[in-house]
Every structure is written in structure tokens, then in C-alpha cells.
N, C-alpha and C. Protein backbone atom coordinates (compact mmCIF):
# COMPACT_ATOMS: atom_id res chain seq x y z
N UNK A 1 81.16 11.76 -43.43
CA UNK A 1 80.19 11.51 -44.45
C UNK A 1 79.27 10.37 -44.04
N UNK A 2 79.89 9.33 -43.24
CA UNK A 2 79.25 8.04 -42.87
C UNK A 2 77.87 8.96 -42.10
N UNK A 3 78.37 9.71 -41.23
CA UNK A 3 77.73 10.10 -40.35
C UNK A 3 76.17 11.06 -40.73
N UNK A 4 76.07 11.56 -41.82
CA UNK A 4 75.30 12.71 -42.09
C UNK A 4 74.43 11.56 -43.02
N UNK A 5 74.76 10.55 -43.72
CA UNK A 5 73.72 9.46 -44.05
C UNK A 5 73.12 8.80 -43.35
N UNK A 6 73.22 8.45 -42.24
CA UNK A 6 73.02 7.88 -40.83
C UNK A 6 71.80 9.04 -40.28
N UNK A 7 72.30 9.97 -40.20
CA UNK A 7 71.02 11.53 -39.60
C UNK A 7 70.33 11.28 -40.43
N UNK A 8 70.48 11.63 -41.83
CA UNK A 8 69.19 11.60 -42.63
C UNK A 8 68.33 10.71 -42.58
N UNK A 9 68.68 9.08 -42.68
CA UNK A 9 68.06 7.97 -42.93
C UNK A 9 67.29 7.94 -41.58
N UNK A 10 67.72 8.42 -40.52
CA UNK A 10 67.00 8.27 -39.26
C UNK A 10 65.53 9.41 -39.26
N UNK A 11 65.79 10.67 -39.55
CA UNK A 11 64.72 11.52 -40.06
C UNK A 11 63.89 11.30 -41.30
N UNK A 12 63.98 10.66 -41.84
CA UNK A 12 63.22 10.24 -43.14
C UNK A 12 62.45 8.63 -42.65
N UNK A 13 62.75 8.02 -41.83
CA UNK A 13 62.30 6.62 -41.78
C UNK A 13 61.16 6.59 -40.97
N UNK A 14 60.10 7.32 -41.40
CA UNK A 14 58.33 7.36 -40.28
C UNK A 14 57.74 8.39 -40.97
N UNK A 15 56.56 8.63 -40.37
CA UNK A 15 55.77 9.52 -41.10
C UNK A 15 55.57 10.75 -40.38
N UNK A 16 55.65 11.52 -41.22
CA UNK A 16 55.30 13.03 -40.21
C UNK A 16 54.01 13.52 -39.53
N UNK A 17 54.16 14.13 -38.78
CA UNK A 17 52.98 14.60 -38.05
C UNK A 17 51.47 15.02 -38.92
N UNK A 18 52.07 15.92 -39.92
CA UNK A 18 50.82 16.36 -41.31
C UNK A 18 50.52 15.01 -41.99
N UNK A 19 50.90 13.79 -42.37
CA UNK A 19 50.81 12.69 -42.92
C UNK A 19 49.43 11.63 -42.07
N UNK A 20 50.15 11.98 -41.08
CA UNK A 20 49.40 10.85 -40.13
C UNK A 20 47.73 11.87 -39.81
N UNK A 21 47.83 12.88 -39.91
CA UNK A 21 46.62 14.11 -39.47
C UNK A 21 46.18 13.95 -40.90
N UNK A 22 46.70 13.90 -42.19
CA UNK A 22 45.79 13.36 -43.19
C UNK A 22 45.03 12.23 -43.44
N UNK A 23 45.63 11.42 -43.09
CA UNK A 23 45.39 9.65 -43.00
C UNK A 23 44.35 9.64 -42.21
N UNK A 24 44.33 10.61 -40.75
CA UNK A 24 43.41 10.31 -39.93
C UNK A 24 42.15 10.76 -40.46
N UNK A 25 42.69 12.24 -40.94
CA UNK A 25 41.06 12.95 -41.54
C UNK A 25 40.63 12.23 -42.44
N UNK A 26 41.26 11.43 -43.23
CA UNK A 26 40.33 10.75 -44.74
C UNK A 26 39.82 9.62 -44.10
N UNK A 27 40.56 8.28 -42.50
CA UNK A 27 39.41 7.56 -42.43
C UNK A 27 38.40 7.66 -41.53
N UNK A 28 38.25 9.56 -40.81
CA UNK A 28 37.62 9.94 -40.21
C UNK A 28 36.09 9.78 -41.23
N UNK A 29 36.55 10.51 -42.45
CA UNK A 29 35.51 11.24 -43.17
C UNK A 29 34.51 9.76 -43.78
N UNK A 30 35.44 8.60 -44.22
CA UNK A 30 35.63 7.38 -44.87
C UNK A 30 33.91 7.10 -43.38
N UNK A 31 34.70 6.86 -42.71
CA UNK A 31 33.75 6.21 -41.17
C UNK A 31 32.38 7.06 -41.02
N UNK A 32 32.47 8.10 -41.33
CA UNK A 32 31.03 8.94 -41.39
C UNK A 32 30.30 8.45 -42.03
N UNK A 33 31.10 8.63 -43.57
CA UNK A 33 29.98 8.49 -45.26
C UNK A 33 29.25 7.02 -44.49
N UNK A 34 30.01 6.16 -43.94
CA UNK A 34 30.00 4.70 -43.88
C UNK A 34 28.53 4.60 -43.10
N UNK A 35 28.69 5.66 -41.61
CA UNK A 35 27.46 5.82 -41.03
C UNK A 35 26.71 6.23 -41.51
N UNK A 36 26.91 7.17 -42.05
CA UNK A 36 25.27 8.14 -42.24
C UNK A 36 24.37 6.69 -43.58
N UNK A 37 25.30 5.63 -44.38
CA UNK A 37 24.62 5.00 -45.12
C UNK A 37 24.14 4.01 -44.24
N UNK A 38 24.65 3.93 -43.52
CA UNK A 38 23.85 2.80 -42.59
C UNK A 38 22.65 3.29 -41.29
N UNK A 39 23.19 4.45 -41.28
CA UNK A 39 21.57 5.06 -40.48
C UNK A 39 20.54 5.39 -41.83
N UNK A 40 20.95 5.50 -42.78
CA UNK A 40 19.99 5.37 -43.86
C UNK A 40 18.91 4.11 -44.20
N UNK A 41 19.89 3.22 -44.24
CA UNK A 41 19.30 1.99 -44.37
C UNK A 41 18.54 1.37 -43.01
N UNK A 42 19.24 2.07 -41.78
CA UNK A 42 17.96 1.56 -40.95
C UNK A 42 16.71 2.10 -40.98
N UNK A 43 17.02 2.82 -41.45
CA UNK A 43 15.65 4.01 -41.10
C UNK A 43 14.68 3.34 -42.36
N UNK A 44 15.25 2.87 -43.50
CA UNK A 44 14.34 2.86 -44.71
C UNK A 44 14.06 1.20 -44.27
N UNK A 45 14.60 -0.12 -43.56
CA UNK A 45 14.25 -1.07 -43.89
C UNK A 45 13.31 -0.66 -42.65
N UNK A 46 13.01 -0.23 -41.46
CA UNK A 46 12.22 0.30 -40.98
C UNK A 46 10.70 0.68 -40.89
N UNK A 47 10.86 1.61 -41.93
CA UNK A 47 9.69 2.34 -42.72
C UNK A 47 9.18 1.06 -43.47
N UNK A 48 9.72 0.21 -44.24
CA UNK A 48 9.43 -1.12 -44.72
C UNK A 48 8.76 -2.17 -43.91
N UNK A 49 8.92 -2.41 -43.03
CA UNK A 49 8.91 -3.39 -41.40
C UNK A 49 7.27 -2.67 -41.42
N UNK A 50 7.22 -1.47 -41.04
CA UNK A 50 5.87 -0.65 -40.64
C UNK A 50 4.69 -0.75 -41.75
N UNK A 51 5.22 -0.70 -42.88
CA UNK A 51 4.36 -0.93 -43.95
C UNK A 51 3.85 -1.82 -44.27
N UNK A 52 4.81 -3.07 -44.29
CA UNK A 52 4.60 -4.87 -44.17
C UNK A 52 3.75 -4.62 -43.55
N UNK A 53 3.74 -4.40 -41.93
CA UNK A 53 2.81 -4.85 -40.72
C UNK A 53 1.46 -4.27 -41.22
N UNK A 54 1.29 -2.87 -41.66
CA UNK A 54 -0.01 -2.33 -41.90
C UNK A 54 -0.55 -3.23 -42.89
N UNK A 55 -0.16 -3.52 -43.87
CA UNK A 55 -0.63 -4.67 -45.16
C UNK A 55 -0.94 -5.91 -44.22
N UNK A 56 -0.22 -6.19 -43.43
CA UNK A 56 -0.63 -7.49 -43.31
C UNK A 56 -2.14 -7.36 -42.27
N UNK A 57 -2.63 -6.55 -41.21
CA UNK A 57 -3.18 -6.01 -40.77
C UNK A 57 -4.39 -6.34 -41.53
N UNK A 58 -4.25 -5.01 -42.98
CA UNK A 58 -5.04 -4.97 -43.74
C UNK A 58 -5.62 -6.02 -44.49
N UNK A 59 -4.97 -7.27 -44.44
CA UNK A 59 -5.41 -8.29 -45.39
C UNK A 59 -5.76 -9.23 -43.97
N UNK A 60 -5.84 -9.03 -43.14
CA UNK A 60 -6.38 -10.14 -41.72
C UNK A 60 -7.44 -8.97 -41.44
N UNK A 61 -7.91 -8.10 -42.02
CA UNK A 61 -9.46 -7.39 -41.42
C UNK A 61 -10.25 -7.55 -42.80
N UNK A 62 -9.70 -7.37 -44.11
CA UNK A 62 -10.40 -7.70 -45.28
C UNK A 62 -10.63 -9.40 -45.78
N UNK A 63 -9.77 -10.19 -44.78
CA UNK A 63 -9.95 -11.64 -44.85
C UNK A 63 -10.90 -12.27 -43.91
N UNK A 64 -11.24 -11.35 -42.67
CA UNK A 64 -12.64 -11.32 -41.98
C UNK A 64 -13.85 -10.67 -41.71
N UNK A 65 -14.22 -10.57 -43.45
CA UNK A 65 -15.26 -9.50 -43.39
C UNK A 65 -16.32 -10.47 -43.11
N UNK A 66 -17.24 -10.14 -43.03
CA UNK A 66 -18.53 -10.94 -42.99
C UNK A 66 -19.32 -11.74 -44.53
N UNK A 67 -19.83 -12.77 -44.82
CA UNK A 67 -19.84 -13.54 -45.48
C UNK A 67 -20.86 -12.63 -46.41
N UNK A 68 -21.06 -12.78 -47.69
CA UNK A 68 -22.02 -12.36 -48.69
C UNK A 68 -23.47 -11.53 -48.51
N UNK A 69 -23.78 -12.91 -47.39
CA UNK A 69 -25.61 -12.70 -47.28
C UNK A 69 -25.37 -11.55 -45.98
N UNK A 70 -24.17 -11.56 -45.06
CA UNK A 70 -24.15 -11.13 -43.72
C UNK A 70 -23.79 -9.54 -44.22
N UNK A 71 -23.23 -9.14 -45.18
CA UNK A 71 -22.86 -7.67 -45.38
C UNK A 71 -23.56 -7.04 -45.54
N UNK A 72 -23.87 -5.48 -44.64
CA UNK A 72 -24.59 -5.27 -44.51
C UNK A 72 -24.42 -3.62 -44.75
N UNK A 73 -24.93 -2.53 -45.04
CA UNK A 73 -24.34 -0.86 -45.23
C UNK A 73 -24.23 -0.69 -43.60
N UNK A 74 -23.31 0.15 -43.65
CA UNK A 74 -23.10 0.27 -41.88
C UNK A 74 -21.41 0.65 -41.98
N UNK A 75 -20.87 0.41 -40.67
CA UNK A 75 -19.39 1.25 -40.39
C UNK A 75 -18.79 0.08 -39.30
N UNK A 76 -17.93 -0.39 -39.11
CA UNK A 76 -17.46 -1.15 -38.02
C UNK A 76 -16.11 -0.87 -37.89
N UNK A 77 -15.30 -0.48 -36.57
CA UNK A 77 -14.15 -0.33 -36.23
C UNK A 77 -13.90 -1.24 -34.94
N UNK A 78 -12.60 -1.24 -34.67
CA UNK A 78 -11.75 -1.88 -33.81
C UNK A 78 -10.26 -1.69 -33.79
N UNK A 79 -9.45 -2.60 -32.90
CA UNK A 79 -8.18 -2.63 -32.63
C UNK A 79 -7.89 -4.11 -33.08
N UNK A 80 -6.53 -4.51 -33.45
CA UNK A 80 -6.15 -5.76 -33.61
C UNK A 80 -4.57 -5.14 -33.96
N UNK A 81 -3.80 -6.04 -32.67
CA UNK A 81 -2.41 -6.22 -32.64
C UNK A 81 -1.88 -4.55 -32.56
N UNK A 82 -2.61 -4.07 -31.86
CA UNK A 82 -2.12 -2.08 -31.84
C UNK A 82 -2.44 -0.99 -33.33
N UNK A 83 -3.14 -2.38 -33.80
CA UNK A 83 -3.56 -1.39 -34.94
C UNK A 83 -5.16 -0.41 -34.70
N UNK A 84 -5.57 0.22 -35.05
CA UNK A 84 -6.95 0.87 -35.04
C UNK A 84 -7.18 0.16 -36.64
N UNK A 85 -8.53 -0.23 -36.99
CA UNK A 85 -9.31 -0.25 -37.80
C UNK A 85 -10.56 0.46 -38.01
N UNK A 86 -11.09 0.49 -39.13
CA UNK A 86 -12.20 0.45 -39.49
C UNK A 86 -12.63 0.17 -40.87
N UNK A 87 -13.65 0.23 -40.94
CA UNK A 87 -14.33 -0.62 -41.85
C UNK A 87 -15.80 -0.05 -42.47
N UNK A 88 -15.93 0.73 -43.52
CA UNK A 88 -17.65 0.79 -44.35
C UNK A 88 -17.48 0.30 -45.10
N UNK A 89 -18.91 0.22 -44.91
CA UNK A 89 -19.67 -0.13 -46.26
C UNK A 89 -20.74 0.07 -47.02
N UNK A 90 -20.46 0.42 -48.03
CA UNK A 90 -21.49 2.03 -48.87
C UNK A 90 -22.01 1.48 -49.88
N UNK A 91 -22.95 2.05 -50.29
CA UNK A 91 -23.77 1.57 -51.85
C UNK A 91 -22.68 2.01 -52.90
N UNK A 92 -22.79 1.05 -53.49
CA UNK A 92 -21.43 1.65 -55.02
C UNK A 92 -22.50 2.51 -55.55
N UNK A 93 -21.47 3.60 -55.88
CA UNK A 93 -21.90 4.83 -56.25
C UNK A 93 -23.04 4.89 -57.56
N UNK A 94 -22.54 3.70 -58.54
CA UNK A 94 -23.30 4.34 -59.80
C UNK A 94 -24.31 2.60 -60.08
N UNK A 95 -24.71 1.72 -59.07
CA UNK A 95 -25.16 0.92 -58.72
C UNK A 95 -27.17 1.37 -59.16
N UNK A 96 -27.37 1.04 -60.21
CA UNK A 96 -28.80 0.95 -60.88
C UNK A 96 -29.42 0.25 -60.02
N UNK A 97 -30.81 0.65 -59.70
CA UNK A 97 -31.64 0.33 -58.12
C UNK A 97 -32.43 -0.59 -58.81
N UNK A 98 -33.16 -0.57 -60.39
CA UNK A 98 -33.53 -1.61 -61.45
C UNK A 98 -33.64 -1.86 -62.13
N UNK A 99 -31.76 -2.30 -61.94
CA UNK A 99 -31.54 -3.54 -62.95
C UNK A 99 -32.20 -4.95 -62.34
N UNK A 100 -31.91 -5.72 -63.45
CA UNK A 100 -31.92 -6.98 -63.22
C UNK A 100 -31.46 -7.94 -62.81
N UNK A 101 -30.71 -7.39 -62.41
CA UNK A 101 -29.55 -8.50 -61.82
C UNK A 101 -29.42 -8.57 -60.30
N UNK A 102 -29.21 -9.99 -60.04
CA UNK A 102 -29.82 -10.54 -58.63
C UNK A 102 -29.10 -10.13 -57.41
N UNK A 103 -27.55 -9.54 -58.19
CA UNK A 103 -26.29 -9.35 -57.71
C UNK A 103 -26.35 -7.86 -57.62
N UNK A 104 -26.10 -7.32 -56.17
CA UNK A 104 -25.79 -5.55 -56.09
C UNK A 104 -24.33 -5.41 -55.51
N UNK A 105 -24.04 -4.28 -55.90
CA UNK A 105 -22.59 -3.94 -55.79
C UNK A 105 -22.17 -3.36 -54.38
N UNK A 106 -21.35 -3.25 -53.50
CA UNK A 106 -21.38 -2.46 -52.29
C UNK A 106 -19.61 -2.16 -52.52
N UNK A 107 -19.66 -0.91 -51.82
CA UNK A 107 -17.63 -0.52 -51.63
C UNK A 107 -17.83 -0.97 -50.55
N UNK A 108 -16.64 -1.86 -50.12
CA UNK A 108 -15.94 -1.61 -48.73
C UNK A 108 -14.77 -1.26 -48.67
N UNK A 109 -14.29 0.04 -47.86
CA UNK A 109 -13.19 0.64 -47.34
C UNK A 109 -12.71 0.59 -46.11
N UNK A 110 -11.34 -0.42 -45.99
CA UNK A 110 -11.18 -0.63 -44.72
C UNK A 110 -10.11 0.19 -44.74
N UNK A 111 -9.89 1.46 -43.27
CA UNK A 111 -8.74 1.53 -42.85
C UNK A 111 -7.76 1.58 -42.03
N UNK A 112 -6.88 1.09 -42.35
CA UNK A 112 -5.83 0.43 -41.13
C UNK A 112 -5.03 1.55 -40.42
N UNK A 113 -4.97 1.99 -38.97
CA UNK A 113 -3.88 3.17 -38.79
C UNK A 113 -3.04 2.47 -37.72
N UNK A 114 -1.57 3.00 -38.29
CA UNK A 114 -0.92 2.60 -37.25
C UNK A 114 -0.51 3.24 -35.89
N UNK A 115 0.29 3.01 -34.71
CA UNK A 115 0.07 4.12 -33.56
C UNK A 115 1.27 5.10 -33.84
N UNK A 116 2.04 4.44 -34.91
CA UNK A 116 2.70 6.00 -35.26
C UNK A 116 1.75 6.77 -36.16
N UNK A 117 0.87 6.73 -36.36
CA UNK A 117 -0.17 7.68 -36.78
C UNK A 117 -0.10 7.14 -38.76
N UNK A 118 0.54 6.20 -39.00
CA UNK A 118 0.43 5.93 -40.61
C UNK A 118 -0.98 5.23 -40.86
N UNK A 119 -1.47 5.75 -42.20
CA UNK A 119 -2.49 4.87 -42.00
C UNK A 119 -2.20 4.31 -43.78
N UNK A 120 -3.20 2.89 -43.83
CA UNK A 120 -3.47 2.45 -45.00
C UNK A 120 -4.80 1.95 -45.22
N UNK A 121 -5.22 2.79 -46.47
CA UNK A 121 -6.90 2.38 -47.12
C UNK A 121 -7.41 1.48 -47.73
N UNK A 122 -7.75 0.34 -47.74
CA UNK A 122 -7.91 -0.11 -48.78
C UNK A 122 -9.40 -0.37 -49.66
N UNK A 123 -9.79 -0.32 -51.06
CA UNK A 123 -10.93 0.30 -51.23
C UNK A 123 -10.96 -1.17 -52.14
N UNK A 124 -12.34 -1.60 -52.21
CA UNK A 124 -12.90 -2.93 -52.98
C UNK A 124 -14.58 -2.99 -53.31
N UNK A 125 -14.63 -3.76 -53.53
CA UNK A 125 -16.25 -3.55 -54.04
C UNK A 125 -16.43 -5.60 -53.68
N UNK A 126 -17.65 -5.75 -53.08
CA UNK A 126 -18.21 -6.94 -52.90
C UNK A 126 -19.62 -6.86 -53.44
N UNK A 127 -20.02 -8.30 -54.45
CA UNK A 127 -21.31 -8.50 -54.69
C UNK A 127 -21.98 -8.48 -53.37
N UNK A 128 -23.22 -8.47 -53.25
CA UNK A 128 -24.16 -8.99 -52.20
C UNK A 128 -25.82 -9.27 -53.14
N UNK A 129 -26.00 -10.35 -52.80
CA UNK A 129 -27.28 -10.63 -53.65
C UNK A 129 -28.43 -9.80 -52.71
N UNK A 130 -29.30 -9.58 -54.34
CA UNK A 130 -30.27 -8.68 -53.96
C UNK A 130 -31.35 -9.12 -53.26
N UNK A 131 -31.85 -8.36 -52.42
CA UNK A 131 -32.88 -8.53 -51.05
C UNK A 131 -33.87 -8.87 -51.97
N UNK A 132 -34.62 -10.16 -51.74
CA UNK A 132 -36.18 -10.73 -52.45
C UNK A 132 -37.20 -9.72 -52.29
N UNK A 133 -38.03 -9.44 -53.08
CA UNK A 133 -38.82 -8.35 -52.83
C UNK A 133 -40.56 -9.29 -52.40
């Protein structure tokens, strides 16, 4: 009798082969979910990083436009830091030819593209005083 408690306790004391093949598959599956959220999050703080850069881009070509009296209708492009720019500038659309006022309206639309091909627009309107007649 000593003996057949002794067998058992020796077969019962570890884990079985199906136990350990479960354990493995759940922190197989556990380690995936884990990746795929973290290739998620690179990818999105990423896309974030690219967007920053275009904004900031955009506010260092709209922070060197040309001064009041210097703006002029016309189109200007360039590169800065691998970005492509450009830049018009158009009669505002619903801009009265005489009124009275000394002040005329112009859009400028600058836009920023990046070389992964994203681009960003940005659309504003600047006074420019009116040409003395």
C-alpha cells in the first residue's frame, strides 16, 4: 500500500504535456495582442511626428510672407527642410473694387507637401492697403 501512494504522488507531481501546450498557446496569443498594440501605436505616433513637421513647416512659410506693402497677386513656391511649398495670392473673392476703404482684402494659400506625398493647405486672408490712385 506504501508503495502504490508513492507511484501516484510521483505521476501527479508536474504538469502534463496538454497543460504546458495550453499555457504556451495563451502567452503565445497574450505576446501577439501585446504586438500588434504596439505596432499600432508606432505607426499612429508616427503619422503624428509627420503632421507636427508639416504644421510646423506651414507656420515658418506663413511667418515669412512678405510684409503688407510687399504682397503682391502672384504664386511663389519652394523647398524648405524636404518640404515642397507653395504659396498664392488671389483677390478675395467678393472684395468691392469701390469701396472706401483704404484696406483691400487678398487670400493667401500656402501649401505644404510632404515627400511622402501628404500635403497641408492653409487658407487666410491679409489686408493690403489700397494702391493711391
Amino acid at each position: 500500500m506504501l508503495r502504490a501512494t508513492r507511484c501516484r504522488r510521483r505521476w501527479s507531481a508536474g504538469f502534463t504535456l496538454i497543460e504546458v501546450l495550453v499555457a504556451l498557446a495563451v502567452v503565445a496569443a497574450s505576446l501577439a495582442a501585446i504586438g500588434n498594440l504596439i505596432a499600432t501605436s508606432v505607426r499612429g505616433a508616427h503619422a503624428v511626428e509627420q503632421h507636427v513637421a508639416l504644421v510646423e513647416r506651414a507656420r515658418a512659410i506663413m511667418a515669412a510672407l512678405p510684409r503688407r506693402d510687399e504682397l503682391s497677386i502672384g504664386q511663389a513656391a519652394g523647398e524648405i527642410a524636404g518640404h515642397r511649398w507653395q504659396i498664392a495670392v488671389l483677390p478675395y473673392p467678393t472684395a468691392q473694387a469701390g469701396a472706401a476703404s483704404q484696406w483691400v482684402p487678398r487670400t493667401v494659400v500656402a501649401t505644404v507637401r510632404s515627400r511622402s506625398g501628404t500635403a497641408l493647405q492653409v487658407h487666410t486672408v491679409r489686408l493690403v492697403r489700397r494702391p493711391s490712385e
